[in-house]
C-alpha atoms as a PDB file:
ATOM      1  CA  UNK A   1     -56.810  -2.082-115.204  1.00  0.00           C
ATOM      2  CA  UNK A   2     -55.494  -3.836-118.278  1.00  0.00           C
ATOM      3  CA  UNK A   3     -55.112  -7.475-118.469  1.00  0.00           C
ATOM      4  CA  UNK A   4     -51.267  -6.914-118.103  1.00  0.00           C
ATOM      5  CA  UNK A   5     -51.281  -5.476-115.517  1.00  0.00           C
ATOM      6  CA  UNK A   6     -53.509  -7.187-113.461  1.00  0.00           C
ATOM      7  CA  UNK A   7     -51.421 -10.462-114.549  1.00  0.00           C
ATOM      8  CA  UNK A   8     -48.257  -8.854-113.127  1.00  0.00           C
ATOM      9  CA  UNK A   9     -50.217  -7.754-109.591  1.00  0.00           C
ATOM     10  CA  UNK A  10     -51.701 -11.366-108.838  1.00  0.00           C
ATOM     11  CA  UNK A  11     -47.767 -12.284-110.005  1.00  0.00           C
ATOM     12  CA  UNK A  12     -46.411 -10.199-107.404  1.00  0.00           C
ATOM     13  CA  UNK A  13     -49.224 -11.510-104.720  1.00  0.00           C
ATOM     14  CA  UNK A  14     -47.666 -14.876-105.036  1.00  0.00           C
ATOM     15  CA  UNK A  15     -44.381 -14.247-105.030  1.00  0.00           C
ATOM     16  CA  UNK A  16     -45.052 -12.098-101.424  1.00  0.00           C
ATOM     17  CA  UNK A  17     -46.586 -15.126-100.504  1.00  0.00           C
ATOM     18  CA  UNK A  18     -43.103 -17.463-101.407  1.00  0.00           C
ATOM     19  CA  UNK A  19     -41.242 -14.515 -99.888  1.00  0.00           C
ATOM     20  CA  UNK A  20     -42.558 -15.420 -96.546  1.00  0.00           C
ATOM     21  CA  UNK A  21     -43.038 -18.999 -96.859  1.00  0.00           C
ATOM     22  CA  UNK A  22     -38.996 -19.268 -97.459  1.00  0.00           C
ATOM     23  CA  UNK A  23     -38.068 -16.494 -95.088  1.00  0.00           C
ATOM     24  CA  UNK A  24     -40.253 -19.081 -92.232  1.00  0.00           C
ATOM     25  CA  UNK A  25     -38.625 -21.580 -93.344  1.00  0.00           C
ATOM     26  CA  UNK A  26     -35.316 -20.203 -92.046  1.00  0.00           C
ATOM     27  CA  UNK A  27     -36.840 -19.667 -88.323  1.00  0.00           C
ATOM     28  CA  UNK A  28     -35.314 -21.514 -85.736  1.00  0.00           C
ATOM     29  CA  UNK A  29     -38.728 -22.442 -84.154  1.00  0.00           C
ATOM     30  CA  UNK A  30     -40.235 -23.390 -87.615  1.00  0.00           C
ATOM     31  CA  UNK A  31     -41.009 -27.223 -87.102  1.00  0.00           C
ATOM     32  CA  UNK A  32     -41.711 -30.167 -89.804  1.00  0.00           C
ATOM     33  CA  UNK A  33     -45.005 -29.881 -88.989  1.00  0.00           C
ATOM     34  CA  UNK A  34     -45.089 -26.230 -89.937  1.00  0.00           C
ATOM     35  CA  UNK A  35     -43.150 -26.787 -92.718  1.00  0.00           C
ATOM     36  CA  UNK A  36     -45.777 -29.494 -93.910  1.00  0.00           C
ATOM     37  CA  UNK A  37     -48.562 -27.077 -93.597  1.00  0.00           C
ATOM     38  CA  UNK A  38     -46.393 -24.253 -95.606  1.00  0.00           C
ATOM     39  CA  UNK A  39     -45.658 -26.766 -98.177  1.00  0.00           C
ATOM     40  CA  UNK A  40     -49.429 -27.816 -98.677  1.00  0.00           C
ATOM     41  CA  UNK A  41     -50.356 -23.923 -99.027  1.00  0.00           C
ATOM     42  CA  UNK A  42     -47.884 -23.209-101.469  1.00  0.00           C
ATOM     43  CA  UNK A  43     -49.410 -26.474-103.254  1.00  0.00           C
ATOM     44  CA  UNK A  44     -52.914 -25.252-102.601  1.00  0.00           C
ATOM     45  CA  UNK A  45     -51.622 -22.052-104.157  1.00  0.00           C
ATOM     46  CA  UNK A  46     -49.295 -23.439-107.539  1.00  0.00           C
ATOM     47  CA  UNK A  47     -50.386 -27.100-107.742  1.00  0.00           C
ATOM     48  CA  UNK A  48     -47.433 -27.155-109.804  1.00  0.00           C
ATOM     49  CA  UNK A  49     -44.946 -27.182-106.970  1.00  0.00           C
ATOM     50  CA  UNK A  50     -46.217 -30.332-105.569  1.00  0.00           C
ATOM     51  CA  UNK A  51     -43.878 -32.644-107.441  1.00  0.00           C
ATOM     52  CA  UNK A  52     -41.369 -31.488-105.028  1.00  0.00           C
ATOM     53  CA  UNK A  53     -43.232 -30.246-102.177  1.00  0.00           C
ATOM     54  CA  UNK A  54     -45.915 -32.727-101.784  1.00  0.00           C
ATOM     55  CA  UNK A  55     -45.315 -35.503 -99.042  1.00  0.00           C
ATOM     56  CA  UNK A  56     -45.691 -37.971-101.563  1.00  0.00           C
ATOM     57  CA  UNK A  57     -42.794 -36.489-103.883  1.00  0.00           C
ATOM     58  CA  UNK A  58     -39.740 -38.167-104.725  1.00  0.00           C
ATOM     59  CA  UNK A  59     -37.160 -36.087-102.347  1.00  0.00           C
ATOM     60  CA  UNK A  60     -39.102 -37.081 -99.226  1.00  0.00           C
ATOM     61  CA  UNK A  61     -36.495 -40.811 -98.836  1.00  0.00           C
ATOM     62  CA  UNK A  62     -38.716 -41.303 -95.711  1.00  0.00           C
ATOM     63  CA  UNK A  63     -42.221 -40.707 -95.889  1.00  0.00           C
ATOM     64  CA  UNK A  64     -43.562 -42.504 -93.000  1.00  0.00           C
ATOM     65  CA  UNK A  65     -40.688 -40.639 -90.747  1.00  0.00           C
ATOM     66  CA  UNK A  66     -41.671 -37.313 -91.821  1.00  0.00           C
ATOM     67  CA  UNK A  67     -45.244 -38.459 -90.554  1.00  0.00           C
ATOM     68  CA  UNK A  68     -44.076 -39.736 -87.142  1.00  0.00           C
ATOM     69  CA  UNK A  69     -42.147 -36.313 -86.877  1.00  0.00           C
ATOM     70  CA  UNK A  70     -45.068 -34.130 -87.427  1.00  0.00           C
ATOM     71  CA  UNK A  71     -47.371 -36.209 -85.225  1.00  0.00           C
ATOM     72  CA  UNK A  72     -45.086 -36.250 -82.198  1.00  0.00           C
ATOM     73  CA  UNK A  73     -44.545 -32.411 -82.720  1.00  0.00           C
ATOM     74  CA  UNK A  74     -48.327 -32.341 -83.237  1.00  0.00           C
ATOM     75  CA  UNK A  75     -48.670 -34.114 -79.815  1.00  0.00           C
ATOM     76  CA  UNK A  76     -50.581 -36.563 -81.992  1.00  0.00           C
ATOM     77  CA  UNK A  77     -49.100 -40.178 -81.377  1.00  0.00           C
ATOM     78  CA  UNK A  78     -52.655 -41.777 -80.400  1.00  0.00           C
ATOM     79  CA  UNK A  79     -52.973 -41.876 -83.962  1.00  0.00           C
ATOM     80  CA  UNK A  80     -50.418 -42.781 -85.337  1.00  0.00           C
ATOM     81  CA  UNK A  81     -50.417 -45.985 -88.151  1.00  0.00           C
ATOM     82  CA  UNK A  82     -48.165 -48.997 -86.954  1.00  0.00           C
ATOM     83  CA  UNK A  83     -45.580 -48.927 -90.518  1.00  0.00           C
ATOM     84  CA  UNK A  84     -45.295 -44.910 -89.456  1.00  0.00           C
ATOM     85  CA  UNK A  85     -44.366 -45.272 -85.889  1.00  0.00           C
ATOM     86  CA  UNK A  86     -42.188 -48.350 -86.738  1.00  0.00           C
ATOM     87  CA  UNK A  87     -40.116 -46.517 -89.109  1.00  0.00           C
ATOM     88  CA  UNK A  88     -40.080 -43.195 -86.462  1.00  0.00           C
ATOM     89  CA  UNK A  89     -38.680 -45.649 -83.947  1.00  0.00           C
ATOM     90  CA  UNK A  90     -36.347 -47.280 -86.592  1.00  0.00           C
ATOM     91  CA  UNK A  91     -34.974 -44.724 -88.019  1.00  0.00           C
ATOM     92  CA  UNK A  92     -34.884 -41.937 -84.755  1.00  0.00           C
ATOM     93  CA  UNK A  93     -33.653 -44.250 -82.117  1.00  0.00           C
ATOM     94  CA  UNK A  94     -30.401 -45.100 -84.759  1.00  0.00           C
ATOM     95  CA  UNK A  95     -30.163 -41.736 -85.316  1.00  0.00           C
ATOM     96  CA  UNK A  96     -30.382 -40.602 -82.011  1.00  0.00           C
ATOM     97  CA  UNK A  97     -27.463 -43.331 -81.077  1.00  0.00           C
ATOM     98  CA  UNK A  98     -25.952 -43.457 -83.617  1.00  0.00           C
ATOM     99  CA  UNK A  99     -25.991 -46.790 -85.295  1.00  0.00           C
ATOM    100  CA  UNK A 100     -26.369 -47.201 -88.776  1.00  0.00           C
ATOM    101  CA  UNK A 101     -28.468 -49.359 -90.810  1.00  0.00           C
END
């Protein structure tokens, strides 16, 4: 197999790989937490995606949120760090009832 070639296959592997990483994405059942995992395989996969996938990149406004999120879905709330469940209960219960901040 020429070097081409076998460039273009592993290419195609990858982009497979995206395919069904963004067509989950779209599932109704797909969680943050999944989501998180997806993004950190995709990272695993092209480090060079994780200036916008990583949990630590810019987009994510709300880090410690995103954390309480995927621990509660995770059932894991034991563990949770105090600033990350403050700003869960911050920033859900006003969204929940609507009051701003």
């Amino acid at each position: 197999m020429s070097r081409e070639r076998k460039a273009l296959f592993e290419l195609c592997e990858k982009l497979e790989k995206l395919d069904y990483v963004t067509k989950s994405l779209q599932c109704d059942t797909t969680t943050l937490a999944d989501a998180r995992l997806m993004f950190d395989c995709v990272i695993e996969e092209c480090p060079i995606t994780s200036t916008r996938l990583s949990s630590s990149a810019s987009i994510v406004h709300q880090p410690d949120f995103e954390t309480g999120i995927m621990k509660t879905q995770e059932g894991d709330i034991v563990n949770m760090d105090h600033a990350c469940y403050k700003s869960f209960m911050d920033i859900g219960t006003s969204s929940i009832f609507g009051i701003s901040q």
